[in-house]
N, C-alpha and C. Protein backbone atom coordinates (compact mmCIF):
# COMPACT_ATOMS: atom_id res chain seq x y z
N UNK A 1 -16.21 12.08 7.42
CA UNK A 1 -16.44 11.94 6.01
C UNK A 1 -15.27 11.19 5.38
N UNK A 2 -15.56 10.32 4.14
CA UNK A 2 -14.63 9.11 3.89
C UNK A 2 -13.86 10.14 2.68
N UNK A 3 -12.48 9.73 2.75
CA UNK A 3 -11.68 10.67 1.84
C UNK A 3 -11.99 10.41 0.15
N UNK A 4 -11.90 10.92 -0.90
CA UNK A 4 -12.50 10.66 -2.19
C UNK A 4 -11.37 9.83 -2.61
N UNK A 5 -11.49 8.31 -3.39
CA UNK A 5 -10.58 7.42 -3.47
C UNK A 5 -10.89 7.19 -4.97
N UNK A 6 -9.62 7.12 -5.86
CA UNK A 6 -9.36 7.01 -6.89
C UNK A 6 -9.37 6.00 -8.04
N UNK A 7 -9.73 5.30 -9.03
CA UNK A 7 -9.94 3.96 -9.46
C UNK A 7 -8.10 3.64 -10.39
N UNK A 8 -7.90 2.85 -10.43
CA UNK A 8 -6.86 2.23 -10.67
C UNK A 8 -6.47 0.71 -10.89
N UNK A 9 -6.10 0.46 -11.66
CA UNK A 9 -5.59 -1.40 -12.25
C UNK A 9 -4.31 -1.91 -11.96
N UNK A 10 -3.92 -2.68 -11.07
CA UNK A 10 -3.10 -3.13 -10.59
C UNK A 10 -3.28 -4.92 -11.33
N UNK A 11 -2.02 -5.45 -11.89
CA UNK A 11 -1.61 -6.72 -11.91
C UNK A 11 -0.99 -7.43 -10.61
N UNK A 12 -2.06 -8.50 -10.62
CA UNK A 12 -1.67 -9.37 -9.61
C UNK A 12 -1.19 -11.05 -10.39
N UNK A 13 0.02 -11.48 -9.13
CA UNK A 13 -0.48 -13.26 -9.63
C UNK A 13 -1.85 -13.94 -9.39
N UNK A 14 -1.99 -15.20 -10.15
CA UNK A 14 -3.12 -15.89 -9.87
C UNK A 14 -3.09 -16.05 -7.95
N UNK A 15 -2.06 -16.66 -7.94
CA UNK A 15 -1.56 -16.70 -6.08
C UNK A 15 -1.51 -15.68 -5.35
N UNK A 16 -1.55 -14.14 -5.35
CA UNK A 16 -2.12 -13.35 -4.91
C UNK A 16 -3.47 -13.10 -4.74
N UNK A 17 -4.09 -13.06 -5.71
CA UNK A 17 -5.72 -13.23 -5.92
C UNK A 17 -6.24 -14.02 -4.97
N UNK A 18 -6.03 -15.43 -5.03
CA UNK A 18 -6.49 -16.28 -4.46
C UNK A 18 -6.53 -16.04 -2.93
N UNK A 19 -5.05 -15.28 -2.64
CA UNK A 19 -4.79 -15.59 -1.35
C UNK A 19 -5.56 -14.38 -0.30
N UNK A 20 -5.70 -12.76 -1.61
CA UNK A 20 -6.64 -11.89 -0.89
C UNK A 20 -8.18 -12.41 -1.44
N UNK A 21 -8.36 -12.73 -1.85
CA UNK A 21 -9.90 -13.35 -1.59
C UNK A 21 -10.20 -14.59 -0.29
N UNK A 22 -8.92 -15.10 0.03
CA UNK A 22 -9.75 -16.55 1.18
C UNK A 22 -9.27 -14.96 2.64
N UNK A 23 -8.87 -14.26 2.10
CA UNK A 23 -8.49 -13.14 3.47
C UNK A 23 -9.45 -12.53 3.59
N UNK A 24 -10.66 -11.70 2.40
CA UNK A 24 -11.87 -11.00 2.38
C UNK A 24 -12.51 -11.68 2.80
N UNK A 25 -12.72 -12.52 2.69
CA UNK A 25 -14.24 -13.97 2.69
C UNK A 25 -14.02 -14.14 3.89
N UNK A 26 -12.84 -14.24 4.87
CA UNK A 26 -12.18 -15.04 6.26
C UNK A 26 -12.79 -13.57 7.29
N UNK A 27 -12.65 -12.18 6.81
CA UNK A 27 -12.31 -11.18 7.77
C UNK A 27 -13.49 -9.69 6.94
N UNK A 28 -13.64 -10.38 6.19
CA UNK A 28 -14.91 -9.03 5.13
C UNK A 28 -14.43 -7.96 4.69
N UNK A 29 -13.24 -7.75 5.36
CA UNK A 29 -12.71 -6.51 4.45
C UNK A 29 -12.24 -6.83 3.41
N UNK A 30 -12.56 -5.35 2.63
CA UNK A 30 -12.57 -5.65 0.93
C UNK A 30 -11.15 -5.65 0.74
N UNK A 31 -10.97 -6.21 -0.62
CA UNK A 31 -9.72 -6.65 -1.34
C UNK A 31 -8.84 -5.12 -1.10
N UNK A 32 -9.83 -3.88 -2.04
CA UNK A 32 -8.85 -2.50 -2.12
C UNK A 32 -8.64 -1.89 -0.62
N UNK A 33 -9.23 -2.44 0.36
CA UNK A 33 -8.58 -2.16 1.72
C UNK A 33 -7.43 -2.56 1.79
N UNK A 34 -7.24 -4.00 1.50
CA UNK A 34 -5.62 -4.57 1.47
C UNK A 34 -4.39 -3.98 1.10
N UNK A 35 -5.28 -3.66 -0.51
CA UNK A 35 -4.24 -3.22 -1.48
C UNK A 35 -3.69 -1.78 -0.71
N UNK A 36 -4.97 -0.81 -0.40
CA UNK A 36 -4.62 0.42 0.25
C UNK A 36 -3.22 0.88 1.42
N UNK A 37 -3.60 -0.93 2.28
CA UNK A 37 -2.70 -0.81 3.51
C UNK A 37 -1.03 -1.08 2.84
N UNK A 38 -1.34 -1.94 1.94
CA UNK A 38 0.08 -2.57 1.12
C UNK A 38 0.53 -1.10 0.68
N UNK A 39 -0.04 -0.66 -0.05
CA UNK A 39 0.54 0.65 -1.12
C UNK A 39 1.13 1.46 0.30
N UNK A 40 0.29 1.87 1.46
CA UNK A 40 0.94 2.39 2.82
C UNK A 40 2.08 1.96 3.18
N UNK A 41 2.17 0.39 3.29
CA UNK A 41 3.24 0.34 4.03
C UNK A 41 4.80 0.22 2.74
N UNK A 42 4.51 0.38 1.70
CA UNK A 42 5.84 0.31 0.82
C UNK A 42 5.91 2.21 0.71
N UNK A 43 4.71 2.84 1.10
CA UNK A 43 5.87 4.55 1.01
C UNK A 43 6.13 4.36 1.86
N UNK A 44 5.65 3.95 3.54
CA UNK A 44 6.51 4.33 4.20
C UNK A 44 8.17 3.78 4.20
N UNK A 45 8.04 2.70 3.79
CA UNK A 45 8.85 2.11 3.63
C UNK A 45 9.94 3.02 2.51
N UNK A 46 10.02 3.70 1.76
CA UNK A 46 10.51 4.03 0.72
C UNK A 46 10.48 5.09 1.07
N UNK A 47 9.67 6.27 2.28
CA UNK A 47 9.18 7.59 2.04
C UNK A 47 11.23 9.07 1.98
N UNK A 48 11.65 8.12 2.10
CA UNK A 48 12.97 8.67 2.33
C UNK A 48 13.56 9.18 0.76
N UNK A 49 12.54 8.52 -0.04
CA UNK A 49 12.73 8.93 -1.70
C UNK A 49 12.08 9.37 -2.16
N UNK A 50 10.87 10.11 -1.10
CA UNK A 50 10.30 10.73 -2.17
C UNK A 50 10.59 12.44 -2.34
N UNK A 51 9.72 12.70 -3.39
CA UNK A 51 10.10 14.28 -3.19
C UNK A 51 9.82 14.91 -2.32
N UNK A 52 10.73 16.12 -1.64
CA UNK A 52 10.04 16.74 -0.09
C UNK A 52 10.99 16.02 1.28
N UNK A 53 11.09 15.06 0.91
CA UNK A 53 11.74 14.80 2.04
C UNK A 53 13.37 15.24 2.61
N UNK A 54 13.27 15.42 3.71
CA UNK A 54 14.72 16.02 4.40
C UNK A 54 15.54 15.10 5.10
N UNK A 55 16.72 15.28 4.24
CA UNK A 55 17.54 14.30 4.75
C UNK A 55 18.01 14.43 5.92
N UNK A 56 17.36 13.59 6.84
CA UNK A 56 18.26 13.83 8.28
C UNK A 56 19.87 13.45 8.84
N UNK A 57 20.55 13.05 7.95
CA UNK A 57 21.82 12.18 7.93
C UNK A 57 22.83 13.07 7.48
N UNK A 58 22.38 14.43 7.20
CA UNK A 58 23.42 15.30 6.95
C UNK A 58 25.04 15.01 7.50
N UNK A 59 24.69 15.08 9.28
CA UNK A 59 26.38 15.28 9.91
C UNK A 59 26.75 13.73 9.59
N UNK A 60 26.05 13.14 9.09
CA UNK A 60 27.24 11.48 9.26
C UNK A 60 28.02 11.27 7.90
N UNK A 61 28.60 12.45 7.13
CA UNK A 61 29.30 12.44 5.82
C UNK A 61 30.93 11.98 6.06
């Protein structure tokens, strides 16, 4: 079963747009797939700030 997904407005450049639409049209996956994987890979990228997380770097003070 597909998880319940939320609606939301994101600003893009004209040059973004362009460039996930010749990517949908090239490969069929939809635009908010993109956006989905993007928004993924900047927490993980960042996930070290979010709340909850444990700092593993304690002994290197």
């Amino acid at each position: 079963m597909a998880r319940k997904k939320l609606s939301t407005t994101v600003y893009i450049t004209p040059e973004q747009d362009a460039r996930l639409k010749a990517l949908t049209q090239r490969t069929k996956v939809p635009t908010a797939e993109y956006i989905r994987q993007g928004i993924d890979l900047v927490l993980e990228k960042y996930r070290d700030q979010l709340p909850g997380q444990v700092d593993l770097h304690l002994g290197s003070r």
